[in-house]
N, C-alpha and C. Protein backbone atom coordinates (compact mmCIF):
# COMPACT_ATOMS: atom_id res chain seq x y z
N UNK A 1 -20.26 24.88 3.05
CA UNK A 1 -18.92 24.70 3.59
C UNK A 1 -18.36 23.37 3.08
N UNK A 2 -17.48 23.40 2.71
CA UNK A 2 -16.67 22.01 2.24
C UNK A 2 -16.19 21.06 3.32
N UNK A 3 -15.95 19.63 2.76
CA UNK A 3 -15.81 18.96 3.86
C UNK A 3 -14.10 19.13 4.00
N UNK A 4 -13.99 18.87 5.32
CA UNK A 4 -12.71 18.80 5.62
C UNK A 4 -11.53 17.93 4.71
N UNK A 5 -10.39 18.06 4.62
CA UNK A 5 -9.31 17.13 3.98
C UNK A 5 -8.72 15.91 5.13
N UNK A 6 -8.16 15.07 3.95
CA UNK A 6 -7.87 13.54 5.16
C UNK A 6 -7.10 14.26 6.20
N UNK A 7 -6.19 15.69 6.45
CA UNK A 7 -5.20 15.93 7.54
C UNK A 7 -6.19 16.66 8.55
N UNK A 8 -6.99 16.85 8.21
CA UNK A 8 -8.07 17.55 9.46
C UNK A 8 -9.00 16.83 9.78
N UNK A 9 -9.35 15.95 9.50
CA UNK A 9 -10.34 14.74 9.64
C UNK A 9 -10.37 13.88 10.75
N UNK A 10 -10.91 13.94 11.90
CA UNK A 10 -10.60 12.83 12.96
C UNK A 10 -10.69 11.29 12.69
N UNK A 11 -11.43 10.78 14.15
CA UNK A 11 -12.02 9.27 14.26
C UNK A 11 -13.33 9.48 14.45
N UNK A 12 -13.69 10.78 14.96
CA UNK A 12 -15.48 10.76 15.71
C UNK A 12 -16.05 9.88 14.30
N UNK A 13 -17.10 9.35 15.40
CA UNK A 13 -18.32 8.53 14.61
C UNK A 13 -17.64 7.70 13.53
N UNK A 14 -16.20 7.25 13.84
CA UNK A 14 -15.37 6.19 12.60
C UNK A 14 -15.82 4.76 13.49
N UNK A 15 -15.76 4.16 14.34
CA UNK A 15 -15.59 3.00 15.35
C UNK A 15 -17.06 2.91 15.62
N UNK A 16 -17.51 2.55 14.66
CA UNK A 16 -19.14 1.29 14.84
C UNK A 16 -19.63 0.74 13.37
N UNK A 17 -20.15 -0.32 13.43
CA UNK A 17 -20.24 -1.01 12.70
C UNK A 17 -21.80 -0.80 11.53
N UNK A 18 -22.06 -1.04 10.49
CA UNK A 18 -22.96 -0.71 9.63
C UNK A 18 -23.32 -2.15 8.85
N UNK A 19 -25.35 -2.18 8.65
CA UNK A 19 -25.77 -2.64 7.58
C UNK A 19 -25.83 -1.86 6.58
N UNK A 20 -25.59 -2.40 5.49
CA UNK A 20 -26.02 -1.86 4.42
C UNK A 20 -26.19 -3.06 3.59
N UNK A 21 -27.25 -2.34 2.47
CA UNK A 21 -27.92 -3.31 1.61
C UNK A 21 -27.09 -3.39 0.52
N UNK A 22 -26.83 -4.01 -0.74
CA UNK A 22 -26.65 -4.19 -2.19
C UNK A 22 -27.77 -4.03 -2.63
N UNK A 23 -27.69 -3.53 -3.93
CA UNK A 23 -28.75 -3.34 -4.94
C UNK A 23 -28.26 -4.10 -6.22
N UNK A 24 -28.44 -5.00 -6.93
CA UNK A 24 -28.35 -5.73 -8.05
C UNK A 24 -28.79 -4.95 -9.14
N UNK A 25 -30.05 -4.39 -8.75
CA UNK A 25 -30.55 -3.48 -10.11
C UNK A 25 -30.17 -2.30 -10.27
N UNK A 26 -29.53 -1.67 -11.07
CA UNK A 26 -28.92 0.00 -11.39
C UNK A 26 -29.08 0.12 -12.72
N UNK A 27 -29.35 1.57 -12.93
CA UNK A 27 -29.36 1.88 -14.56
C UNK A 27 -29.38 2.73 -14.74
N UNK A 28 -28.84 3.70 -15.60
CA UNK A 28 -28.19 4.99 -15.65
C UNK A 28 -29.88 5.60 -16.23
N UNK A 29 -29.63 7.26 -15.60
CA UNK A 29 -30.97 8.09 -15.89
C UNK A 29 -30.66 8.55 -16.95
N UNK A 30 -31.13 8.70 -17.97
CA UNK A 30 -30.67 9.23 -19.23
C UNK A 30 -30.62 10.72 -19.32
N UNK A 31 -31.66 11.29 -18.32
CA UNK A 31 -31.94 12.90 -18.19
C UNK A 31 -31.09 13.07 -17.34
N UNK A 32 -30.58 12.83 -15.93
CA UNK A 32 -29.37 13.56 -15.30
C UNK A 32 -28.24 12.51 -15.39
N UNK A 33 -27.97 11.59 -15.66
CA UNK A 33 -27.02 10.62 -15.75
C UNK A 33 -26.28 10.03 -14.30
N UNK A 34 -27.69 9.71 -13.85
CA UNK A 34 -27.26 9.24 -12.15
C UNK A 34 -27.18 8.00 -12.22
N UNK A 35 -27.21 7.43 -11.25
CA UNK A 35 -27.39 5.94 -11.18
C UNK A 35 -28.99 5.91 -10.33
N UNK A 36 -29.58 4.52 -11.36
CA UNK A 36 -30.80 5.03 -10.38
C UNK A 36 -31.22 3.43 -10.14
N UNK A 37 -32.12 3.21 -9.13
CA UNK A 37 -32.42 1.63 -8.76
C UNK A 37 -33.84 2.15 -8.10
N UNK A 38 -34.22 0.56 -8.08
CA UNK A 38 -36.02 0.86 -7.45
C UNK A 38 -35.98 -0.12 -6.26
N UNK A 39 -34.74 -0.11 -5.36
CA UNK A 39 -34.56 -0.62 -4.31
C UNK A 39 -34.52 0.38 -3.14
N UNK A 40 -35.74 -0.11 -2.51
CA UNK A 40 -35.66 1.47 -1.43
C UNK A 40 -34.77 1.07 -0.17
N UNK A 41 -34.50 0.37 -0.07
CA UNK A 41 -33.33 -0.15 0.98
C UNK A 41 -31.93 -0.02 0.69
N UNK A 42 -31.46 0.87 -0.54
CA UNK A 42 -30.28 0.95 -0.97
C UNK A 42 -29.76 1.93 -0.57
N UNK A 43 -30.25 2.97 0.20
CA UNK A 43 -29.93 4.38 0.74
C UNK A 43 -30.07 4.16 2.45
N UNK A 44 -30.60 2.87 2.89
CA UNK A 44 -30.88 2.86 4.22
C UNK A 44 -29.62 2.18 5.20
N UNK A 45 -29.03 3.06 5.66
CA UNK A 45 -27.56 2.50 6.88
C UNK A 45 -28.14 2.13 8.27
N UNK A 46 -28.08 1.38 8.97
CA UNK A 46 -28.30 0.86 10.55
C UNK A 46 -26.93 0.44 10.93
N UNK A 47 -26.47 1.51 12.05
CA UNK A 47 -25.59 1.32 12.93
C UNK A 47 -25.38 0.76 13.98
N UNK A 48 -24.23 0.33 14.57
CA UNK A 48 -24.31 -0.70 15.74
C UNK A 48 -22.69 -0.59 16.01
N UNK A 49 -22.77 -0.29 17.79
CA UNK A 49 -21.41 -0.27 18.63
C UNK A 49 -20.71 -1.34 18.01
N UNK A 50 -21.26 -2.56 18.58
CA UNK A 50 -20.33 -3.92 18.14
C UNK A 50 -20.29 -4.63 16.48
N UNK A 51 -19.58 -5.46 15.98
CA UNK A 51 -19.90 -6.42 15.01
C UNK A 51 -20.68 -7.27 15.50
N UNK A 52 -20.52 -7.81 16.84
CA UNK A 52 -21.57 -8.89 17.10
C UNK A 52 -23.55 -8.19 16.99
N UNK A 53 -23.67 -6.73 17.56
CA UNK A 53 -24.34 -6.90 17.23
C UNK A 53 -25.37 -6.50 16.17
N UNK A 54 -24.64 -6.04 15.21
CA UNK A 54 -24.88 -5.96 13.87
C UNK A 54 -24.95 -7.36 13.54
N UNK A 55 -24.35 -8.54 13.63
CA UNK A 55 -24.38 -9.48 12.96
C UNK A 55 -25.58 -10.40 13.65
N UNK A 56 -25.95 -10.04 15.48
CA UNK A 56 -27.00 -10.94 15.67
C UNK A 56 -28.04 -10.57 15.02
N UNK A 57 -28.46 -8.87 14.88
CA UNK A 57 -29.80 -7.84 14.64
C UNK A 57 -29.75 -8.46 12.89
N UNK A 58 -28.84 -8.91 12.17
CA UNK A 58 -29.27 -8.95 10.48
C UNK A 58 -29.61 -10.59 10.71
N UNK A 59 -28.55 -11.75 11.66
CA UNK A 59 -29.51 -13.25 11.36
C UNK A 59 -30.82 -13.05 12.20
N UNK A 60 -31.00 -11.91 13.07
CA UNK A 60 -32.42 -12.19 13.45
C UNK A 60 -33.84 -11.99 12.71
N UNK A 61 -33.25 -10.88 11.48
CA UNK A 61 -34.04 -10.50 10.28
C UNK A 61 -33.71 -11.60 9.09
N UNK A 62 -33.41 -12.39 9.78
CA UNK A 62 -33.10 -13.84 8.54
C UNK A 62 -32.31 -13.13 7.35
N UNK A 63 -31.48 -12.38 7.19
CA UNK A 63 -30.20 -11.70 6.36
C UNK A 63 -29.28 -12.38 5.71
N UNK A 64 -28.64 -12.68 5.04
CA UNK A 64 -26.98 -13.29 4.67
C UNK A 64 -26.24 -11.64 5.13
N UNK A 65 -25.40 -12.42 5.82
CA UNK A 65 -24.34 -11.74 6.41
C UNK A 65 -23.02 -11.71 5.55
N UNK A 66 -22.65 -10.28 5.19
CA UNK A 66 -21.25 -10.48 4.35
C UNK A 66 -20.17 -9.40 5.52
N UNK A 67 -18.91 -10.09 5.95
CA UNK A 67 -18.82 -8.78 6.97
C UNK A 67 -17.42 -8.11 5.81
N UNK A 68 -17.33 -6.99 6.38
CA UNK A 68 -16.18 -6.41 5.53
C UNK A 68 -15.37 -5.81 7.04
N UNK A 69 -14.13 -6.23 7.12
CA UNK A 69 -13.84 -5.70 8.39
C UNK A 69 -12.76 -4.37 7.58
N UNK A 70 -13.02 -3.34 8.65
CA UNK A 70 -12.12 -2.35 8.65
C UNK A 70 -10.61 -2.66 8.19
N UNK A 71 -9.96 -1.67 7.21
CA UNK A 71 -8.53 -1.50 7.04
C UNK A 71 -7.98 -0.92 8.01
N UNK A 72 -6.78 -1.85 8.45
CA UNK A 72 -6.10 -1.29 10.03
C UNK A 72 -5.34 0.15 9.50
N UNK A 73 -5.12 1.05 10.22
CA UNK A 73 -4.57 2.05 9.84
C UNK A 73 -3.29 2.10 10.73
N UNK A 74 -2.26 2.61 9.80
CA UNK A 74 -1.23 3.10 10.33
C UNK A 74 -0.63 3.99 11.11
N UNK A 75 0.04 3.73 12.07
CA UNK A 75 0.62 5.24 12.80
C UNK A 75 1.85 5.59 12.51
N UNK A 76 1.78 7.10 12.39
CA UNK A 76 2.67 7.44 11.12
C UNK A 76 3.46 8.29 12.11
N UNK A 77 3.27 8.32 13.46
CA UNK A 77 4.22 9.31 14.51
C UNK A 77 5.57 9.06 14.03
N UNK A 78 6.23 10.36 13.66
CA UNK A 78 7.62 10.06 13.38
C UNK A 78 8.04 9.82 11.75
N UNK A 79 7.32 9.50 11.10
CA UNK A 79 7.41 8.04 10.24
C UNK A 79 7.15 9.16 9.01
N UNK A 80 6.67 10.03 9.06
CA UNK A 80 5.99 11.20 7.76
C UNK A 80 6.14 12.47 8.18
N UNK A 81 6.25 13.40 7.36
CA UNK A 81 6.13 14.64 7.80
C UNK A 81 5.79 15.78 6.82
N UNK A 82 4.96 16.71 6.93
CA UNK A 82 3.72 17.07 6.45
C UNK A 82 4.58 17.81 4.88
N UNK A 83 6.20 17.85 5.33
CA UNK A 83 7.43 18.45 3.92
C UNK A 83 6.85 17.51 2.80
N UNK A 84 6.86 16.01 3.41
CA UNK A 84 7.01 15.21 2.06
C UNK A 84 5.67 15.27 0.85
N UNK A 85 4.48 16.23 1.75
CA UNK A 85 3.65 16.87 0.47
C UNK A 85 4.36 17.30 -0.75
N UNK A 86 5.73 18.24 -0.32
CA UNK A 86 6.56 18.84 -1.45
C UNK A 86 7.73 18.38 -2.07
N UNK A 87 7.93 17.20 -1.94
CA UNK A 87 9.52 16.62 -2.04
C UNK A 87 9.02 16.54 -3.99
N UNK A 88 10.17 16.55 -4.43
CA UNK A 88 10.31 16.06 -6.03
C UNK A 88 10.01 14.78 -6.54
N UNK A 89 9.02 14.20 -7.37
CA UNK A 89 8.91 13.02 -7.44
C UNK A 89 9.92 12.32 -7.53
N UNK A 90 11.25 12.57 -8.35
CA UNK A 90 12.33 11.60 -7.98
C UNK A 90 12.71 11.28 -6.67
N UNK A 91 12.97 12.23 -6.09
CA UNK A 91 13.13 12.11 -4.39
C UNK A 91 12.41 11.68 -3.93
N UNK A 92 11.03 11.66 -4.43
CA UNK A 92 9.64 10.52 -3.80
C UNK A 92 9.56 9.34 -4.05
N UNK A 93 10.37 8.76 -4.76
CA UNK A 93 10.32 7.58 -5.84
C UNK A 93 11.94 6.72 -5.19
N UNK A 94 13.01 7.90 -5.03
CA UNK A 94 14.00 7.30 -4.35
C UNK A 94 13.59 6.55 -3.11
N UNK A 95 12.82 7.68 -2.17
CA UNK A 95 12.62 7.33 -0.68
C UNK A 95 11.88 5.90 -0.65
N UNK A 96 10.74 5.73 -1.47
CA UNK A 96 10.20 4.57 -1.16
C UNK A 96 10.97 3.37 -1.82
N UNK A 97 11.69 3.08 -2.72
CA UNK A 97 12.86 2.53 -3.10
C UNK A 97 13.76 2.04 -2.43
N UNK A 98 14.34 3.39 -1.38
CA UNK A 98 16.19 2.59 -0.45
C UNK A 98 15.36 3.42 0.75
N UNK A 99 14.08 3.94 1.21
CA UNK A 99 14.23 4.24 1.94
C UNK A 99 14.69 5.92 2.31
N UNK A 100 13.91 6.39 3.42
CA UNK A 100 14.34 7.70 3.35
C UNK A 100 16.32 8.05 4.04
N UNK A 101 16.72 7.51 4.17
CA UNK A 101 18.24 7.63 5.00
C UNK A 101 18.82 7.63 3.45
N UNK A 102 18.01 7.73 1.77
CA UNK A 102 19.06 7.48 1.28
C UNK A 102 18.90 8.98 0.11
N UNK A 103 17.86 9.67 0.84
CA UNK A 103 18.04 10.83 -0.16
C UNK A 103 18.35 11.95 0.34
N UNK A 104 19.19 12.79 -0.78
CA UNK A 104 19.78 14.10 0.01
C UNK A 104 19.32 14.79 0.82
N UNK A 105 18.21 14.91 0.85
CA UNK A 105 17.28 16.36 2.06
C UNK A 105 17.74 15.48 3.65
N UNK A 106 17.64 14.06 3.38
CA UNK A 106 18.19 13.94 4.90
C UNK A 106 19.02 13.65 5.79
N UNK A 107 20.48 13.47 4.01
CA UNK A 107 21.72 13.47 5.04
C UNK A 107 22.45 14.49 5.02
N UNK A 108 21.92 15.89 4.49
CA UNK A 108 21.97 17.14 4.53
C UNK A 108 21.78 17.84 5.86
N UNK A 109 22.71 18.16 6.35
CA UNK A 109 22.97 18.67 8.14
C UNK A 109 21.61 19.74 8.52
N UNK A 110 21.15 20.11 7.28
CA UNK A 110 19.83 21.18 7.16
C UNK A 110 18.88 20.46 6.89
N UNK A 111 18.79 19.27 6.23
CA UNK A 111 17.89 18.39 5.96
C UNK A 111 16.47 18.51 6.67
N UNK A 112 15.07 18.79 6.31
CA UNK A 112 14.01 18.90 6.94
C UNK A 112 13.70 19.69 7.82
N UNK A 113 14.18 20.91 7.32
CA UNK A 113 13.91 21.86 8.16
C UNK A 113 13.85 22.99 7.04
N UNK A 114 12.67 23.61 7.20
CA UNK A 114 11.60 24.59 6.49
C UNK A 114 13.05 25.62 5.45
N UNK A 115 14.04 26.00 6.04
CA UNK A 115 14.89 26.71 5.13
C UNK A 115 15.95 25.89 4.60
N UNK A 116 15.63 24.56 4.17
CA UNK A 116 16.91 23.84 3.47
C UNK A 116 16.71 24.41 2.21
N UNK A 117 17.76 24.84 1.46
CA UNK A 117 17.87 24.79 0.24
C UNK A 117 19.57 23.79 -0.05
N UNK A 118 19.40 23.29 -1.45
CA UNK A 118 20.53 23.18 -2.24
C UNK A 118 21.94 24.31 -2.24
N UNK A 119 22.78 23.57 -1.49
CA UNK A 119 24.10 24.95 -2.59
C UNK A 119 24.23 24.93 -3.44
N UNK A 120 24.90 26.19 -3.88
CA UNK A 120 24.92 26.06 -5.36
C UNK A 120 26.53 26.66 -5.59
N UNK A 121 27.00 26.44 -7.15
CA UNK A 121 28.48 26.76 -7.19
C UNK A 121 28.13 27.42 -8.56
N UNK A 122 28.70 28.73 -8.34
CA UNK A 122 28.75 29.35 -8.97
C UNK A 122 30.74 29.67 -10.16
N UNK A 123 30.53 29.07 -10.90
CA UNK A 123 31.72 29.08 -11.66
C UNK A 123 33.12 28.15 -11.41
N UNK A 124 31.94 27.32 -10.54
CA UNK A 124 33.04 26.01 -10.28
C UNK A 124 34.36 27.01 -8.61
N UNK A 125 33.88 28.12 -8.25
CA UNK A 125 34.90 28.50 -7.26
C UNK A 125 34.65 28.77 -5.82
N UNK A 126 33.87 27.25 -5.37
CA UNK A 126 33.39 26.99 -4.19
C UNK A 126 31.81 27.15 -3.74
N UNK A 127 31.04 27.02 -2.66
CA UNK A 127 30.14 27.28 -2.02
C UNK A 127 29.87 28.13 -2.06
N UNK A 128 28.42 28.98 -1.93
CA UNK A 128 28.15 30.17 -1.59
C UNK A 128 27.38 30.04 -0.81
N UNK A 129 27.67 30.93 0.25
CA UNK A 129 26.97 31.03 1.61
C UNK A 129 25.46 31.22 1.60
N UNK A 130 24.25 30.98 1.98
CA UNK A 130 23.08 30.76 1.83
C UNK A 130 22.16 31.66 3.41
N UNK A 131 21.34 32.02 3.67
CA UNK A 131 20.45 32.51 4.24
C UNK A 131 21.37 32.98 5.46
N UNK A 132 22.84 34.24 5.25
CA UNK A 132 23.00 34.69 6.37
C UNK A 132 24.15 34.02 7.03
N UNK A 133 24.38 32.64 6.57
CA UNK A 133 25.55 31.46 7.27
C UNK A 133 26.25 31.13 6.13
N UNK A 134 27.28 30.35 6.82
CA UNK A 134 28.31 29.87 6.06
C UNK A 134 27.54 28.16 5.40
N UNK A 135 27.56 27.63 4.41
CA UNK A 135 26.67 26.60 4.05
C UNK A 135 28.00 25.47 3.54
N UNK A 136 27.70 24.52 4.20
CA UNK A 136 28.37 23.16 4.69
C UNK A 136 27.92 21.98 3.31
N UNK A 137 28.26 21.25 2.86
CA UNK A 137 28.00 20.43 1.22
C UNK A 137 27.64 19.12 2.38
């Protein structure tokens, strides 16, 4: 079974803290082309609720301590919406530029909503009505 994608992905088991070792020595296997090291502590993780006590449990094993703290993550309530998977890279490129208030899909009265399309003019002699309604420019 494959692993899930970042939109189905929770927090479980994200919020605790980890040793892990460095390995200095690596060198490619010539027969499968892995990376390979003769550090057996390079595959070994020890977890811990807090930073503190990950950081007392490694100076009590006389350790150098390097901490790497977590990237804060953003909350995106409101702020994204699952359309802008499909927007046009120009329109992707505008939005982050001036901002989304400055591209057509959203000062379009239909704007972001699953049946927006473009009007279109056919021979230069007005609007043509679109999915059933009269369609507004």
């Amino acid at each position: 079974m494959p692993a899930r994608n970042q939109m189905q992905s929770g927090t479980h088991q994200t919020k605790h803290w980890e040793i892990r070792f460095e390995s200095p020595r690596t060198w490619g296997n010539p027969l499968m082309g892995w990376t390979s090291t003769a550090d057996p502590y390079v595959g070994l993780v020890a977890k811990f609720d807090t930073k503190e006590q990950a950081e007392h449990f490694a100076k009590k094993q006389g350790w150098e301590v390097e901490i790497a703290y977590p990237a804060p993550v953003g909350d995106f309530n409101g702020k994204i919406s699952y359309s802008y998977n499909f927007l046009p890279e120009h329109i992707e490129t505008l939005i982050k530029q001036k901002g989304k208030k400055s591209a057509v899909q959203f000062k379009h009265p239909t704007g972001r909503r699953s049946n927006w399309v473009k009007t279109l003019k056919y021979h230069g002699d007005g609007v043509v009505a679109q999915h059933g309604g009269e369609a507004h420019e």
